[in-house]
C-alpha atoms as a PDB file:
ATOM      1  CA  UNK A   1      -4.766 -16.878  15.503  1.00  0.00           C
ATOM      2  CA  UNK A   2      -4.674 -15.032  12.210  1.00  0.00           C
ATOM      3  CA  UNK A   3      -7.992 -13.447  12.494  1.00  0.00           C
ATOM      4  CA  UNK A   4      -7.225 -10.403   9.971  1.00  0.00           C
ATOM      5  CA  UNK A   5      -5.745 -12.777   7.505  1.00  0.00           C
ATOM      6  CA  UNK A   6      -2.709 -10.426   6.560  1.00  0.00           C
ATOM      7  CA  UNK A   7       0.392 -12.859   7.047  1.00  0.00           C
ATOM      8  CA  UNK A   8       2.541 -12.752   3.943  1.00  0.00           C
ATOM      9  CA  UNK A   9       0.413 -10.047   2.160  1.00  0.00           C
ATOM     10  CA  UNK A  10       2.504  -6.988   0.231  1.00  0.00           C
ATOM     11  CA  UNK A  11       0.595  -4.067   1.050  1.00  0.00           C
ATOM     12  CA  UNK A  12       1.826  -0.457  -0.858  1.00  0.00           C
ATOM     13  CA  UNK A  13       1.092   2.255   0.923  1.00  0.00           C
ATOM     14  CA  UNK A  14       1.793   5.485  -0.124  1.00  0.00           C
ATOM     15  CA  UNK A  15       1.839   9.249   1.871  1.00  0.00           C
ATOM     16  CA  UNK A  16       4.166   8.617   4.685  1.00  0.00           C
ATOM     17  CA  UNK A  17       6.074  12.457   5.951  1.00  0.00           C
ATOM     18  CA  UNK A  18       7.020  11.485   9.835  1.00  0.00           C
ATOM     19  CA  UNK A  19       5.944   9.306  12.512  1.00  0.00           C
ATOM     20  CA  UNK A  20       2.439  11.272  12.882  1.00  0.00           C
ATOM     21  CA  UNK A  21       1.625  10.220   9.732  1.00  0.00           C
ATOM     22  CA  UNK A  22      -1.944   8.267   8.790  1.00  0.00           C
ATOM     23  CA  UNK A  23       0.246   5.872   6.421  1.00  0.00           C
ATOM     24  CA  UNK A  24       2.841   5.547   8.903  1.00  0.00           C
ATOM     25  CA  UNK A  25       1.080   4.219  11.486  1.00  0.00           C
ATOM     26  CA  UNK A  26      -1.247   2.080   9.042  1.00  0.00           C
ATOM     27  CA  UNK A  27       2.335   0.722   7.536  1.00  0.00           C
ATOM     28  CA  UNK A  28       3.232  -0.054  10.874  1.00  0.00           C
ATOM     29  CA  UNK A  29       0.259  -1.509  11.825  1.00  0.00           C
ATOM     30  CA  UNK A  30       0.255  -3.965   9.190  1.00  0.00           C
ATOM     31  CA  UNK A  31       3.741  -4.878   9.874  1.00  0.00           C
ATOM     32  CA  UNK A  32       2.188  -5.582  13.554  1.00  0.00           C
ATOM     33  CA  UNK A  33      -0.293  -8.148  11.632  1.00  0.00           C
ATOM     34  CA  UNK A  34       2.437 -10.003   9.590  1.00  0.00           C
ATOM     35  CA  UNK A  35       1.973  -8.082   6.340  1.00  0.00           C
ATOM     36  CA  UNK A  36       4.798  -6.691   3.739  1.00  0.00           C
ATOM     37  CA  UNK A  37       4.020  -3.077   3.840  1.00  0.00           C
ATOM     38  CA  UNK A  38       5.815  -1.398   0.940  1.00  0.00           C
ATOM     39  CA  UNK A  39       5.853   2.270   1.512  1.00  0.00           C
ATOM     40  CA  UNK A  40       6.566   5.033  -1.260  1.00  0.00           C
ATOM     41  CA  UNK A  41       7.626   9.024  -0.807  1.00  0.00           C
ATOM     42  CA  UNK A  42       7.133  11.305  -3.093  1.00  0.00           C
ATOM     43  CA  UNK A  43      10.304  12.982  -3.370  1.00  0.00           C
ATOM     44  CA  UNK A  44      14.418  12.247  -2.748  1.00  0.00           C
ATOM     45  CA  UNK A  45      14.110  14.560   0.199  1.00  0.00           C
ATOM     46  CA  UNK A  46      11.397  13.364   1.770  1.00  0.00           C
ATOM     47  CA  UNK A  47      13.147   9.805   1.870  1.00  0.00           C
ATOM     48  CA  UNK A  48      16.263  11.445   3.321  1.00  0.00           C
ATOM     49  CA  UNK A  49      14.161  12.771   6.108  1.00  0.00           C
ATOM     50  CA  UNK A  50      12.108   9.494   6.646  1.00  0.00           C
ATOM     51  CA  UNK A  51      15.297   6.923   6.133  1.00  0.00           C
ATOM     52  CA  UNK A  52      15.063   6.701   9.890  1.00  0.00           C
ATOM     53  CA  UNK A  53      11.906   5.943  10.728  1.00  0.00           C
ATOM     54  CA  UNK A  54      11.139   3.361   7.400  1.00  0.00           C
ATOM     55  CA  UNK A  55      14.627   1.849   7.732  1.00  0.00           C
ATOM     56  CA  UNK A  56      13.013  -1.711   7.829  1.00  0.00           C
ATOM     57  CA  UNK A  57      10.782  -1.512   5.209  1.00  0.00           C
ATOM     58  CA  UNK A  58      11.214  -1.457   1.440  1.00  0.00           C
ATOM     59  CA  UNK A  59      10.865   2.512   0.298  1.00  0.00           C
ATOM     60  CA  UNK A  60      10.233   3.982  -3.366  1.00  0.00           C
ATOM     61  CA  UNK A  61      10.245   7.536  -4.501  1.00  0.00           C
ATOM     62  CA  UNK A  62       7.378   8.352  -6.771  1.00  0.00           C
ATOM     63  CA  UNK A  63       6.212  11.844  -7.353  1.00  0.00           C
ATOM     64  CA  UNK A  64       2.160  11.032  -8.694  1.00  0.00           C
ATOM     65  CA  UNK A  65       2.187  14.334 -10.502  1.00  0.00           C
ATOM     66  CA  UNK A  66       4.803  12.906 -13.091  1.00  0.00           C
ATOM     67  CA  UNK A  67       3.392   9.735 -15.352  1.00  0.00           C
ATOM     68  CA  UNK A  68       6.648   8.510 -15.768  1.00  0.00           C
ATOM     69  CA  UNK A  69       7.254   7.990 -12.025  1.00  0.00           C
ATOM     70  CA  UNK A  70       4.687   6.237 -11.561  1.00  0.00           C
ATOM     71  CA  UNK A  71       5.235   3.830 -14.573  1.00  0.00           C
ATOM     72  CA  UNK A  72       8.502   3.216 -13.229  1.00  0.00           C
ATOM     73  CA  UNK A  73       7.012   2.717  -9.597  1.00  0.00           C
ATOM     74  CA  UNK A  74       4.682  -0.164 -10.955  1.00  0.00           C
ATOM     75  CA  UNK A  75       7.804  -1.632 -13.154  1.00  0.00           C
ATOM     76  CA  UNK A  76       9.820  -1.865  -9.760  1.00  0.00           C
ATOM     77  CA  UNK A  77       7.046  -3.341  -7.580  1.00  0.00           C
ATOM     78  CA  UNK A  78       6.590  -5.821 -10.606  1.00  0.00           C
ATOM     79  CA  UNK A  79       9.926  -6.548 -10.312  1.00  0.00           C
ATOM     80  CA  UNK A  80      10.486  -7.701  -6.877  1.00  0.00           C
ATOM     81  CA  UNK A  81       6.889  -8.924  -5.873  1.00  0.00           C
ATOM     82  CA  UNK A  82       4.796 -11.346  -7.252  1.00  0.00           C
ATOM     83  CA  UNK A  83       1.630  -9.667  -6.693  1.00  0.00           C
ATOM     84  CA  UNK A  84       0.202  -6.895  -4.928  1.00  0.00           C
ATOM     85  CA  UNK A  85      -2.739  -7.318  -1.975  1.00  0.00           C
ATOM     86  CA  UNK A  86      -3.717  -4.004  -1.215  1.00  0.00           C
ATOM     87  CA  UNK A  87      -2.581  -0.239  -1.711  1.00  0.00           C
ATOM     88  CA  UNK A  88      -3.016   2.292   0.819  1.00  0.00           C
ATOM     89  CA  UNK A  89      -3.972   6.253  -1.115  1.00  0.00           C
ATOM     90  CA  UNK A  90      -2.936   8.727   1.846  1.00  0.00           C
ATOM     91  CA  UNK A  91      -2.018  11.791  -0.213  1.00  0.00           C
ATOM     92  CA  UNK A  92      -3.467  15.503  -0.461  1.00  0.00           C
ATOM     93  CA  UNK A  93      -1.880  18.525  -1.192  1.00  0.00           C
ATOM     94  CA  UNK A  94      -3.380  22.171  -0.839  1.00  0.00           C
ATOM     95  CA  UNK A  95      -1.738  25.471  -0.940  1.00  0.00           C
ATOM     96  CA  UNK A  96      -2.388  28.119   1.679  1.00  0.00           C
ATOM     97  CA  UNK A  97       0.549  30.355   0.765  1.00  0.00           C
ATOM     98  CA  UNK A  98      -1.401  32.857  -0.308  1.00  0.00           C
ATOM     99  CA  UNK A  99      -3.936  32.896   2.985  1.00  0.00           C
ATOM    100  CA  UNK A 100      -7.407  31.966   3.624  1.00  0.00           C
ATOM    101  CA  UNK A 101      -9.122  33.040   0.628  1.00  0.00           C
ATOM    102  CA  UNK A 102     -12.940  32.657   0.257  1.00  0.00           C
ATOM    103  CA  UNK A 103     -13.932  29.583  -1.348  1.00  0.00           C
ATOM    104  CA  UNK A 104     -15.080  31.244  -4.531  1.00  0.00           C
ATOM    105  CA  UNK A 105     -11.653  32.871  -4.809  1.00  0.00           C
ATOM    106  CA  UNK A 106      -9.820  29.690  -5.450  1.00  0.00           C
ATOM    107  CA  UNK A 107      -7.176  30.078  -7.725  1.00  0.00           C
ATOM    108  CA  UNK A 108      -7.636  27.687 -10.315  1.00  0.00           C
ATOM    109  CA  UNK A 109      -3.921  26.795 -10.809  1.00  0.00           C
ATOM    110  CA  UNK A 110      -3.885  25.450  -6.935  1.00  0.00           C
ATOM    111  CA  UNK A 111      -7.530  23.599  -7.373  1.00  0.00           C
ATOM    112  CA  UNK A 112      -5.976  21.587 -10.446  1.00  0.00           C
ATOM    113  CA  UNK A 113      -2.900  20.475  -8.914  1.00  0.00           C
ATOM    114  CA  UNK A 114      -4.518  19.597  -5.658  1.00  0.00           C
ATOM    115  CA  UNK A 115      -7.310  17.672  -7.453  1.00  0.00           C
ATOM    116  CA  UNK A 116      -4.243  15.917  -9.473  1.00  0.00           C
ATOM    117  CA  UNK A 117      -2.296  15.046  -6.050  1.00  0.00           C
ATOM    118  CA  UNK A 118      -5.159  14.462  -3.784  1.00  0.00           C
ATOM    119  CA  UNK A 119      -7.506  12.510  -5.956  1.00  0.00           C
ATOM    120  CA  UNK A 120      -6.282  11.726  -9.603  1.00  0.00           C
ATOM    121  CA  UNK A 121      -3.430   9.799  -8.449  1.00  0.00           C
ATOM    122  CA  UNK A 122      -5.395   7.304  -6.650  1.00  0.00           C
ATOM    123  CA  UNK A 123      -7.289   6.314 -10.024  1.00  0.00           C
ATOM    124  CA  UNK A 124      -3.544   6.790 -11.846  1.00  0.00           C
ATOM    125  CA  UNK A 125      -2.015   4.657  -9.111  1.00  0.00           C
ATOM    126  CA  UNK A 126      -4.644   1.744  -9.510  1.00  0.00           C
ATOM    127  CA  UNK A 127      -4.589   1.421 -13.236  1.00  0.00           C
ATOM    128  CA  UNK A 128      -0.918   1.207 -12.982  1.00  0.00           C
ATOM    129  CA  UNK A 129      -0.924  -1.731 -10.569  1.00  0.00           C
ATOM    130  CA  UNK A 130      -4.248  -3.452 -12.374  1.00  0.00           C
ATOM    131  CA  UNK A 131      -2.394  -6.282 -13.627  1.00  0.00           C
ATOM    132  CA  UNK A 132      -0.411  -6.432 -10.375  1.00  0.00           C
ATOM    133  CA  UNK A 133      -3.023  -6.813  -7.641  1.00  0.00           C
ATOM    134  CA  UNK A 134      -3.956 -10.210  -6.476  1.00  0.00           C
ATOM    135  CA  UNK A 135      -7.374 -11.003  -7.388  1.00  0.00           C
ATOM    136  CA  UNK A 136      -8.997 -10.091  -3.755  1.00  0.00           C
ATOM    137  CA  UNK A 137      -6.700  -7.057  -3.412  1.00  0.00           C
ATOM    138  CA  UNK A 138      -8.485  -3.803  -1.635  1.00  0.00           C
ATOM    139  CA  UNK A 139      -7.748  -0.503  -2.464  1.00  0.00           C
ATOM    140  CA  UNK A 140      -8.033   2.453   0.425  1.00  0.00           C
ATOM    141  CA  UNK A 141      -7.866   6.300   0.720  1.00  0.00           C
ATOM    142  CA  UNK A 142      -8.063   8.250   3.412  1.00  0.00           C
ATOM    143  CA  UNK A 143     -10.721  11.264   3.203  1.00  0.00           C
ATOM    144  CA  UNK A 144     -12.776  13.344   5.767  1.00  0.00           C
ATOM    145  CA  UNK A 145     -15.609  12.430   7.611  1.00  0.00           C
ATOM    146  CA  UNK A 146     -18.430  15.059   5.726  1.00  0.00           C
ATOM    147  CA  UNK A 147     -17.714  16.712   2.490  1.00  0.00           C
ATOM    148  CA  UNK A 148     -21.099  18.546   3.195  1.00  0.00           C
ATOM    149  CA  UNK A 149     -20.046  20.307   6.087  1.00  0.00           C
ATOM    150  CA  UNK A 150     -18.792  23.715   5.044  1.00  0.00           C
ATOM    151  CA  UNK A 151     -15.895  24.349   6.645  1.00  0.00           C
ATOM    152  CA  UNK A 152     -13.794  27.328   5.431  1.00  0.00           C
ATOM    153  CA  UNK A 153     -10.819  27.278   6.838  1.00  0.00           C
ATOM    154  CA  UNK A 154     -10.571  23.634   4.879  1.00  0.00           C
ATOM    155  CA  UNK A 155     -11.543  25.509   1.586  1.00  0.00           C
ATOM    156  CA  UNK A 156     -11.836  23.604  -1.516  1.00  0.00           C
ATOM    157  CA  UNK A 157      -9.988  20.276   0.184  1.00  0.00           C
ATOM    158  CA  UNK A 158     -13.676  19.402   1.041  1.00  0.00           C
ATOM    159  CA  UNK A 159     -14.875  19.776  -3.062  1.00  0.00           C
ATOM    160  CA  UNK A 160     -11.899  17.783  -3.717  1.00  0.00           C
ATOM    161  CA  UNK A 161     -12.372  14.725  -1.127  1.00  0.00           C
ATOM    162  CA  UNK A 162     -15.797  14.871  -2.527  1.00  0.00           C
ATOM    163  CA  UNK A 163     -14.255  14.060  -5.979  1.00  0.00           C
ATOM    164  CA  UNK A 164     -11.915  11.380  -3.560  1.00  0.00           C
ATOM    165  CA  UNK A 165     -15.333   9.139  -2.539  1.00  0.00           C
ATOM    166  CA  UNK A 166     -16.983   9.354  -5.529  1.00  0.00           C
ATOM    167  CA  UNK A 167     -13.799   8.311  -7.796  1.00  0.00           C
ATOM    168  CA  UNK A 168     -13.841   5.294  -4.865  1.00  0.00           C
ATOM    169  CA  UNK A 169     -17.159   4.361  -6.136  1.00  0.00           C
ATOM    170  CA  UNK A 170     -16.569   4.336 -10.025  1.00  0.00           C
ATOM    171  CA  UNK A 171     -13.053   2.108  -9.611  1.00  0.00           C
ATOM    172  CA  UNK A 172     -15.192   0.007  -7.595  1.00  0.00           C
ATOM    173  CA  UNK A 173     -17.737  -0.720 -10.466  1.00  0.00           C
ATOM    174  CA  UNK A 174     -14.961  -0.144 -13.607  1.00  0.00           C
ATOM    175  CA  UNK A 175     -12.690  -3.058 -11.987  1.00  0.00           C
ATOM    176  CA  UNK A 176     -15.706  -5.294 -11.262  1.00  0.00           C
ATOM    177  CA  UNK A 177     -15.461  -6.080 -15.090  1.00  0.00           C
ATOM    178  CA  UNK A 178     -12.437  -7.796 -14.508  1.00  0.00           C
ATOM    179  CA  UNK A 179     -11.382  -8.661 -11.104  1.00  0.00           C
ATOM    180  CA  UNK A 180     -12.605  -8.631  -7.432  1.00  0.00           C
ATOM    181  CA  UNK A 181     -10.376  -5.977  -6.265  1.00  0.00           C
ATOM    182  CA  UNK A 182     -12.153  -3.487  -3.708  1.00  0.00           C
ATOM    183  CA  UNK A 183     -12.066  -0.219  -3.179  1.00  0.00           C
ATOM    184  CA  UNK A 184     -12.906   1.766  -0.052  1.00  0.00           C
ATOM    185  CA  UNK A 185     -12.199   5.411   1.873  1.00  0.00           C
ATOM    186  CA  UNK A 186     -12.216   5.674   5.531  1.00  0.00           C
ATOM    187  CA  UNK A 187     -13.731   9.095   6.036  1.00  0.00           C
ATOM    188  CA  UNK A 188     -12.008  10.277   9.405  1.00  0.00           C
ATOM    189  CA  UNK A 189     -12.424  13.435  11.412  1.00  0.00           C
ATOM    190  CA  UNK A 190     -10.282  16.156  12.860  1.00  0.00           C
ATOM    191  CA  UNK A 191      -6.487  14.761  13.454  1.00  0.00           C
ATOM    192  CA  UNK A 192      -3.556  15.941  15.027  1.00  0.00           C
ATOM    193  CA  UNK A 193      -0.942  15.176  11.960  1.00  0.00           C
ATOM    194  CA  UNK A 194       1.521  17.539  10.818  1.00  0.00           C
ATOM    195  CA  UNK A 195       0.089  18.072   7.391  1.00  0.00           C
ATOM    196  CA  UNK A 196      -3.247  19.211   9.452  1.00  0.00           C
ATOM    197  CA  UNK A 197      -1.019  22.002  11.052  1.00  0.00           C
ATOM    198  CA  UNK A 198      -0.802  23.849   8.055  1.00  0.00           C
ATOM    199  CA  UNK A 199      -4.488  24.399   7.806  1.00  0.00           C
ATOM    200  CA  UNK A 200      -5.458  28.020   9.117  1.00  0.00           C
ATOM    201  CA  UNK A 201      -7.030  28.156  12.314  1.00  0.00           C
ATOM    202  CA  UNK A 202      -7.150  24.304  12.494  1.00  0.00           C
ATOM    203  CA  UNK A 203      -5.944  24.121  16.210  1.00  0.00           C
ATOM    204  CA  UNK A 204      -9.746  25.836  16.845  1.00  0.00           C
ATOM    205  CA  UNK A 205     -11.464  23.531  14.879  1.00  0.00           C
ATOM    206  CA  UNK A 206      -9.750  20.314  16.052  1.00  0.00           C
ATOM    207  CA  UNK A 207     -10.535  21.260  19.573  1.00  0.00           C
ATOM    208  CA  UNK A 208     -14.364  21.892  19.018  1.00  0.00           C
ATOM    209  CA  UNK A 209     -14.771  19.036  17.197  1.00  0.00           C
ATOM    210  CA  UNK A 210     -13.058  16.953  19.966  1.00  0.00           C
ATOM    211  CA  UNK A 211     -15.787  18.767  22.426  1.00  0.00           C
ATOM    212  CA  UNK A 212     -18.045  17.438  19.781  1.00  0.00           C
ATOM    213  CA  UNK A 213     -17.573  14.102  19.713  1.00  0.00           C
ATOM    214  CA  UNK A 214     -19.641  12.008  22.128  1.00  0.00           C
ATOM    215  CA  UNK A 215     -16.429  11.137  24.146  1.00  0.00           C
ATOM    216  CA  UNK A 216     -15.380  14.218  24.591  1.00  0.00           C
ATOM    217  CA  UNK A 217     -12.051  12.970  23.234  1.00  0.00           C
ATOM    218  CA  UNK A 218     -10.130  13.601  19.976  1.00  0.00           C
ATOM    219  CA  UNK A 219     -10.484  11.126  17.525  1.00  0.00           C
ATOM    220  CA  UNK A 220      -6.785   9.281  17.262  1.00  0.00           C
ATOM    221  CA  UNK A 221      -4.991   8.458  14.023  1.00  0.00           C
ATOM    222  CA  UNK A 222      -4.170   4.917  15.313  1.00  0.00           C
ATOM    223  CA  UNK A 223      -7.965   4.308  15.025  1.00  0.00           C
ATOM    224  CA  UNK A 224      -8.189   5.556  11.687  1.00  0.00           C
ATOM    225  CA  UNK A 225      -4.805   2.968  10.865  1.00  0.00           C
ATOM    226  CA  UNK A 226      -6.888  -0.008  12.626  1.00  0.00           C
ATOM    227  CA  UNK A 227      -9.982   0.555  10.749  1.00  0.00           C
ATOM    228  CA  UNK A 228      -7.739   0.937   7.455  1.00  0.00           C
ATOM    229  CA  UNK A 229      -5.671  -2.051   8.609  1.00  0.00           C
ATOM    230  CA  UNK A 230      -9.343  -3.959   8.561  1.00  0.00           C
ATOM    231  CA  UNK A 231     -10.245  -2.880   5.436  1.00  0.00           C
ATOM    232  CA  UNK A 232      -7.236  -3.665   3.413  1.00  0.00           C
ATOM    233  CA  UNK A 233      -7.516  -7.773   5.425  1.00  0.00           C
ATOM    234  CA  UNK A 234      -9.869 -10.267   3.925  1.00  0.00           C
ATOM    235  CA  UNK A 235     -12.314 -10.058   6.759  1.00  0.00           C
ATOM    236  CA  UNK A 236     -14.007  -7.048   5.493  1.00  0.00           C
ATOM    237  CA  UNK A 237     -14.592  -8.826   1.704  1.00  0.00           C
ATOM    238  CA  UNK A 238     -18.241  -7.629   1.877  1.00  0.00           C
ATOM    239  CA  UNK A 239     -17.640  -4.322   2.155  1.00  0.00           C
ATOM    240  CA  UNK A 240     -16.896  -1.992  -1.517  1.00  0.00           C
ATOM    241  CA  UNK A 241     -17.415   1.021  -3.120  1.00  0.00           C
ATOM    242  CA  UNK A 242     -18.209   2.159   0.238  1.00  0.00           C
ATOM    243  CA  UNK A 243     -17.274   4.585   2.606  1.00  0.00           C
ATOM    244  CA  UNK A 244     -16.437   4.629   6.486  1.00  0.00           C
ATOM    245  CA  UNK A 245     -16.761   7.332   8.730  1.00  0.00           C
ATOM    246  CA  UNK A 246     -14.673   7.818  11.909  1.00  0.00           C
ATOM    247  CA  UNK A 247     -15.515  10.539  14.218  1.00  0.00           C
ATOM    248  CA  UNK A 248     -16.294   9.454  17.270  1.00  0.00           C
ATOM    249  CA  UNK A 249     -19.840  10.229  17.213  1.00  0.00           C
ATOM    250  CA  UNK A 250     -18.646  14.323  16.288  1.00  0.00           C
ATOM    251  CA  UNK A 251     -21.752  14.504  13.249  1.00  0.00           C
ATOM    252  CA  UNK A 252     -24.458  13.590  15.123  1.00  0.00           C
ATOM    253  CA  UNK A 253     -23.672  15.919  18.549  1.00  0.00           C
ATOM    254  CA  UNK A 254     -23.630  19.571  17.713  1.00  0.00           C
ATOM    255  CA  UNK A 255     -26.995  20.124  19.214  1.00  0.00           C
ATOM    256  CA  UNK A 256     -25.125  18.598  22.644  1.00  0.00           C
ATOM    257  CA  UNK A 257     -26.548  20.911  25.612  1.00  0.00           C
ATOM    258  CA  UNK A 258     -23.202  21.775  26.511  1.00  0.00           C
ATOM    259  CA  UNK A 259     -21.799  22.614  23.354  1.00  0.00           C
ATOM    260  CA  UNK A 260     -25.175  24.784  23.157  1.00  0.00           C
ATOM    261  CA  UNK A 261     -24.994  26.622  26.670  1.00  0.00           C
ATOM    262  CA  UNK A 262     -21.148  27.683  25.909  1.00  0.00           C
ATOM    263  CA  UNK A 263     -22.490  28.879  22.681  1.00  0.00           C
ATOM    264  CA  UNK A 264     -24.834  31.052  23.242  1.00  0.00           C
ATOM    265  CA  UNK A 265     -23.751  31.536  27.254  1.00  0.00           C
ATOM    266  CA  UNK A 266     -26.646  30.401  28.683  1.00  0.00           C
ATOM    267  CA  UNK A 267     -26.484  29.982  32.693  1.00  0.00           C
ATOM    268  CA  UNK A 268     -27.955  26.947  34.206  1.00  0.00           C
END
């Protein structure tokens, strides 16, 4: 049985670096479900290095930060596709070359062009496709699970995923004029991906929050892929302009009486 409904569909999903990947494994997921996952990278060398692991799948290069790349990405997918059903947004970009700064030391240079890769392109992708999705396409990015949670080895990522759900929110209602094409994030928690290796002391952080959750076990990027996987398939056409969280239970267990004792070392 075709529960999810995906058979057929021609899903582009962008962000893929290596086999840890979120869009990997949500690519490959789909693929598991019958879809068409059409995957882009954003530059020549980045395909060279992922040739291996996308070799069955249809790859584009498209760097978001140039216009005309992506105007050429949407004149090739209209091309050799009759439509488009969904479109995966798993891009961000931050620079920590210069070390963990203090939030209010951000240098503005590095805020713009992270806001431009991590967030503008999803609204520049989607325009660019408008004509191409199908009319019950859905639309996903990936963010973090709190944007309220001030984490500062993160920085101004967590400002900028902020931006990320609420853009979610006004594509929602600014397509609604014309079409029934949804838009969602799936908020997930601490992950082991490479990208999320270049964060300063993010080893630390990933571990407490896995002692955090109500498992006791790191969240896993194939859940976040499943839960992505279910919102790009028809069964979840009640759901827009919303948000879902992922974190194994990690925001509502701080005040866990272990976590508490190691704290603040009290015996039993």
């Amino acid at each position: 049985m075709d529960f999810l409904e995906l058979t057929g569909k021609t899903i582009v999903v962008t962000g893929v670096a290596n086999k840890k990947s979120v869009a990997w494994l949500i690519g490959k997921t789909l693929a598991e479900f019958g879809a068409h996952p059409v995957f882009t990278v954003r530059t020549e060398e980045r395909l060279e290095d992922t040739k291996k692991l996308l070799a069955d799948f249809p790859v584009h290069v498209c760097d978001v930060t140039v216009q005309g790349e992506i105007e050429a990405l949407a004149d090739t997918l209209a091309k050799n596709h009759d439509s488009i059903d969904g479109l995966v947004h798993s891009m961000a970009w931050a620079g920590y070359e210069k070390g963990l700064l203090p939030f209010h030391q951000t240098d503005k240079e590095d805020f713009l062009r992270s806001i431009d890769i991590s967030c503008f392109s999803l609204i520049n992708l989607s325009n660019a496709l408008k004509e191409q999705f199908s009319k019950d396409a859905s639309v996903i990015t990936i963010s973090i699970s709190s944007t309220r949670m001030a984490a500062e080895n993160y920085g101004y990522m967590a400002p900028i995923k902020a931006a990320l759900d609420s853009a979610v929110v006004f594509l929602a209602k600014s397509f609604s004029a014309f079409s029934n094409v949804r838009f969602n994030a799936v908020k997930a928690g601490p992950l082991k991906t490479s990208s999320s290796s270049g964060i300063p002391g993010y080893v630390e952080s990933y571990l407490f929050a896995e002692q955090a959750t109500l498992r006791e076990r790191a969240l896993q990027t194939q859940e976040v892929a499943n839960a992505a996987v279910f919102l790009l398939s028809p069964r979840s056409s009640g759901i827009n302009a919303d948000s879902l969280v992922l974190d194994a239970g990690m925001g509502v267990n701080f005040f866990d009486k272990r976590i508490v004792e190691k704290t603040m070392r009290i015996d039993d």
